[in-house]
C-alpha atoms as a PDB file:
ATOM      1  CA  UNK A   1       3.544   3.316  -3.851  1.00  0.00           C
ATOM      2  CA  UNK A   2       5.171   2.891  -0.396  1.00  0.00           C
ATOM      3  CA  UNK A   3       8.137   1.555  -1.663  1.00  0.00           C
ATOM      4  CA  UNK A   4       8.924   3.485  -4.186  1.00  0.00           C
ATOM      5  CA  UNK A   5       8.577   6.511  -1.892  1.00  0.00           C
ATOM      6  CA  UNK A   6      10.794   4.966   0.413  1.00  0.00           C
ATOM      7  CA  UNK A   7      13.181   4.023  -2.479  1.00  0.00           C
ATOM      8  CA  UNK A   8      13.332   7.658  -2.857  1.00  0.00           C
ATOM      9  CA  UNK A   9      14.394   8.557   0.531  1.00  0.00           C
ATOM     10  CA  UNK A  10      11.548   9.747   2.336  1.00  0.00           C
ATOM     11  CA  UNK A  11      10.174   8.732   5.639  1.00  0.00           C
ATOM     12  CA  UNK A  12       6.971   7.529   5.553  1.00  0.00           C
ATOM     13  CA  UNK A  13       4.664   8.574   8.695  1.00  0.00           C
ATOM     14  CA  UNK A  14       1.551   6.056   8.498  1.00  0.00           C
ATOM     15  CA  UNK A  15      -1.974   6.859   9.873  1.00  0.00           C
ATOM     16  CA  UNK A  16      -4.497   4.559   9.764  1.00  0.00           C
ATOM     17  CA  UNK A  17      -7.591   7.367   9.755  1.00  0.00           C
ATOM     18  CA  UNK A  18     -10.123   4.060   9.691  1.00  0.00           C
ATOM     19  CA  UNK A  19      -8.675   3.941  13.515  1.00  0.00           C
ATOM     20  CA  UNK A  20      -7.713   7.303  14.396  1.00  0.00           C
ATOM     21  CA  UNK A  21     -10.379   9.113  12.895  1.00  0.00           C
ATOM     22  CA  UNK A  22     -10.328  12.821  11.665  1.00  0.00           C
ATOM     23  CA  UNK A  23     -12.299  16.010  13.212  1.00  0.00           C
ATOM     24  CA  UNK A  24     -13.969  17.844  10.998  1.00  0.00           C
ATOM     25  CA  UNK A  25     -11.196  20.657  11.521  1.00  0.00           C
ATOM     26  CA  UNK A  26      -8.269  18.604  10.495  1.00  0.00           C
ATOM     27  CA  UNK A  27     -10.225  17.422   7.789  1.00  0.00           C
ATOM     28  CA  UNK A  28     -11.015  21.114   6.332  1.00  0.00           C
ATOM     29  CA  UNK A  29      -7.343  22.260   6.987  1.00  0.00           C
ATOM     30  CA  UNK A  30      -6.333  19.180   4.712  1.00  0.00           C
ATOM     31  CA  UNK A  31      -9.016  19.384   1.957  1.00  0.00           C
ATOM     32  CA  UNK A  32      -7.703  23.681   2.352  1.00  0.00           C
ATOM     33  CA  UNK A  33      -8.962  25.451  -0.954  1.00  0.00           C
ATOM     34  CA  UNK A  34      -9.169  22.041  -3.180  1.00  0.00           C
ATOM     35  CA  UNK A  35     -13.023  21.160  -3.391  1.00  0.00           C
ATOM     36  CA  UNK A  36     -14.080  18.260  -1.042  1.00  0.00           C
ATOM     37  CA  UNK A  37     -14.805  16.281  -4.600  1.00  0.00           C
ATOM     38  CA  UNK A  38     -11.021  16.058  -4.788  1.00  0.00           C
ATOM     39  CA  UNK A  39     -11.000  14.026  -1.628  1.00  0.00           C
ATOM     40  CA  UNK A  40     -14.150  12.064  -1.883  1.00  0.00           C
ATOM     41  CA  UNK A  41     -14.554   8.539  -3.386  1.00  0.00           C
ATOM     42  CA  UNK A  42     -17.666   8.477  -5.925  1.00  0.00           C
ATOM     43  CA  UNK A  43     -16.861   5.255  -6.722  1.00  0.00           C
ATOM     44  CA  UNK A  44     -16.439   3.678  -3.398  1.00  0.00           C
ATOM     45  CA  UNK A  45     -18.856   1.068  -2.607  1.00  0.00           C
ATOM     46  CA  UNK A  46     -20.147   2.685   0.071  1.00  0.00           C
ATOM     47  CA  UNK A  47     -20.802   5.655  -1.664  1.00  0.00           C
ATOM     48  CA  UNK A  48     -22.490   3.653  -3.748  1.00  0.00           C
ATOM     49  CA  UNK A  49     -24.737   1.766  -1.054  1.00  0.00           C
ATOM     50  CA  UNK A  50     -25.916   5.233   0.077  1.00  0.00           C
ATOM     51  CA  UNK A  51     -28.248   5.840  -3.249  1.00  0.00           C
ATOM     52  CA  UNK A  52     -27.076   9.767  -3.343  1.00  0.00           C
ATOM     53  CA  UNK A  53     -27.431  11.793  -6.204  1.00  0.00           C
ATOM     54  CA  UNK A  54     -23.840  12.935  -6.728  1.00  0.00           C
ATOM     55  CA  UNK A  55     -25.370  16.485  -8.356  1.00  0.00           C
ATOM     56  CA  UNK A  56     -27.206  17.367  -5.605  1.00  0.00           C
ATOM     57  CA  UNK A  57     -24.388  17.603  -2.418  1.00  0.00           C
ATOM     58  CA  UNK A  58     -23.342  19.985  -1.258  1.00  0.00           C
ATOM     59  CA  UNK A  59     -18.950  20.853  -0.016  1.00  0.00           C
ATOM     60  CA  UNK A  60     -20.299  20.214   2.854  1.00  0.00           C
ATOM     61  CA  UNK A  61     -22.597  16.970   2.761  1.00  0.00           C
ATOM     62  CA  UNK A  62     -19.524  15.387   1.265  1.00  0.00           C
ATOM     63  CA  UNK A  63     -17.252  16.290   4.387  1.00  0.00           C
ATOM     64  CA  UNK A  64     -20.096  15.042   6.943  1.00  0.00           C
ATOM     65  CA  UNK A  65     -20.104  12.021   4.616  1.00  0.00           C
ATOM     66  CA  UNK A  66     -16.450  11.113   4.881  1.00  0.00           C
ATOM     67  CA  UNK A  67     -15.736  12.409   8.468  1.00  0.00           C
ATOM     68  CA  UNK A  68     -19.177   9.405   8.863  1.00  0.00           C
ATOM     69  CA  UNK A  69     -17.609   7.040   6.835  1.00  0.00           C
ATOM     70  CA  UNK A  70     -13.987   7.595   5.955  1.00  0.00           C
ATOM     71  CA  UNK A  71     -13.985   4.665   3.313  1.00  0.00           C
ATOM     72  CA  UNK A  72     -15.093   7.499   0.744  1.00  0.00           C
ATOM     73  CA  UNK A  73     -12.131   9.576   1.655  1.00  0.00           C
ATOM     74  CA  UNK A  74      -9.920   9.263  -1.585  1.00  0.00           C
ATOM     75  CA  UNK A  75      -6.534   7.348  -0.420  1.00  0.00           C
ATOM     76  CA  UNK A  76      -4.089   7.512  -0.193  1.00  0.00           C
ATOM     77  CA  UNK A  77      -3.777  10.769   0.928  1.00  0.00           C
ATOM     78  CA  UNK A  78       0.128  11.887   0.907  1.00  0.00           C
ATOM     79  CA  UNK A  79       1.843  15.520   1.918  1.00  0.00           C
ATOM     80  CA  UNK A  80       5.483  16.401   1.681  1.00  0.00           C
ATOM     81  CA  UNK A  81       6.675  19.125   0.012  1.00  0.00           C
ATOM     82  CA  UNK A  82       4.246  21.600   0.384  1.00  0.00           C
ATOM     83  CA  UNK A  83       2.246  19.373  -1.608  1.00  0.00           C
ATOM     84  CA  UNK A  84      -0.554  17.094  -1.364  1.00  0.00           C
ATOM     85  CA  UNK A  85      -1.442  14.205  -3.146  1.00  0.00           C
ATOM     86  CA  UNK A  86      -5.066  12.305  -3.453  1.00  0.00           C
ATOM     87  CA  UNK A  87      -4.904   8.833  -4.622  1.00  0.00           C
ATOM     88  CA  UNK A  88      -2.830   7.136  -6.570  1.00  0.00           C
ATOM     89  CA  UNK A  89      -1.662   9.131  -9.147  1.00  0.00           C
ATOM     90  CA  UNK A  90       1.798   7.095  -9.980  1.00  0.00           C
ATOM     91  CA  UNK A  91       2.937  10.076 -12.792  1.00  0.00           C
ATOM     92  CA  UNK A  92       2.574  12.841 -10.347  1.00  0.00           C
ATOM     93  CA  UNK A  93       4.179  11.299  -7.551  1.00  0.00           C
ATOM     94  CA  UNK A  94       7.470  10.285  -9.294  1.00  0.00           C
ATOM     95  CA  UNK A  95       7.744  13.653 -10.268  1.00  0.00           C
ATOM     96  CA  UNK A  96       6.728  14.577  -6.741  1.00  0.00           C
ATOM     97  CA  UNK A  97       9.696  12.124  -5.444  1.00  0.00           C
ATOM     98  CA  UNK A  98      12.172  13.339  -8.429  1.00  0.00           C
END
């Protein structure tokens, strides 16, 4: 995905957010009015360790849960654009980069 964004002529500014963690306020302004389930990784491994009962939390048990453990944030996570894209959803990002 990183190269064929950069085949397409943008710059690429890298965070690693393992290592330079969100706040909960920059997380909010990113997840804006999308629902935190956009963002969160159900099928992460360690969402799947925890034993949680996906029907039962709330917006904002998942945001405590990935600002606590940011391997269940969805990634990538990619703006430009006025846009922003969660995951790796090839289709809409060559149209994105089109």
């Amino acid at each position: 995905m990183r190269a064929e964004l950069s085949q397409a002529g943008f710059e690429l500014l890298e965070r690693d957010f393992f290592k330079e963690v969100f706040s909960r306020d920059e997380l909010v302004g990113i997840i804006g009015s999308r629902s935190p389930e956009d963002f969160f990784s159900f099928r992460s491994p360690s969402f799947k360790k925890l034993g949680l009962d996906r029907e039962h939390l709330k917006n904002d048990d998942l945001i405590d849960l990935m600002l606590q453990e940011p391997r269940l944030i969805r990634r990538p996570l990619i703006s430009g654009r006025g846009m922003l894209f969660v995951g790796t959803d090839k289709k809409a990002l060559r149209e994105f980069s089109n």
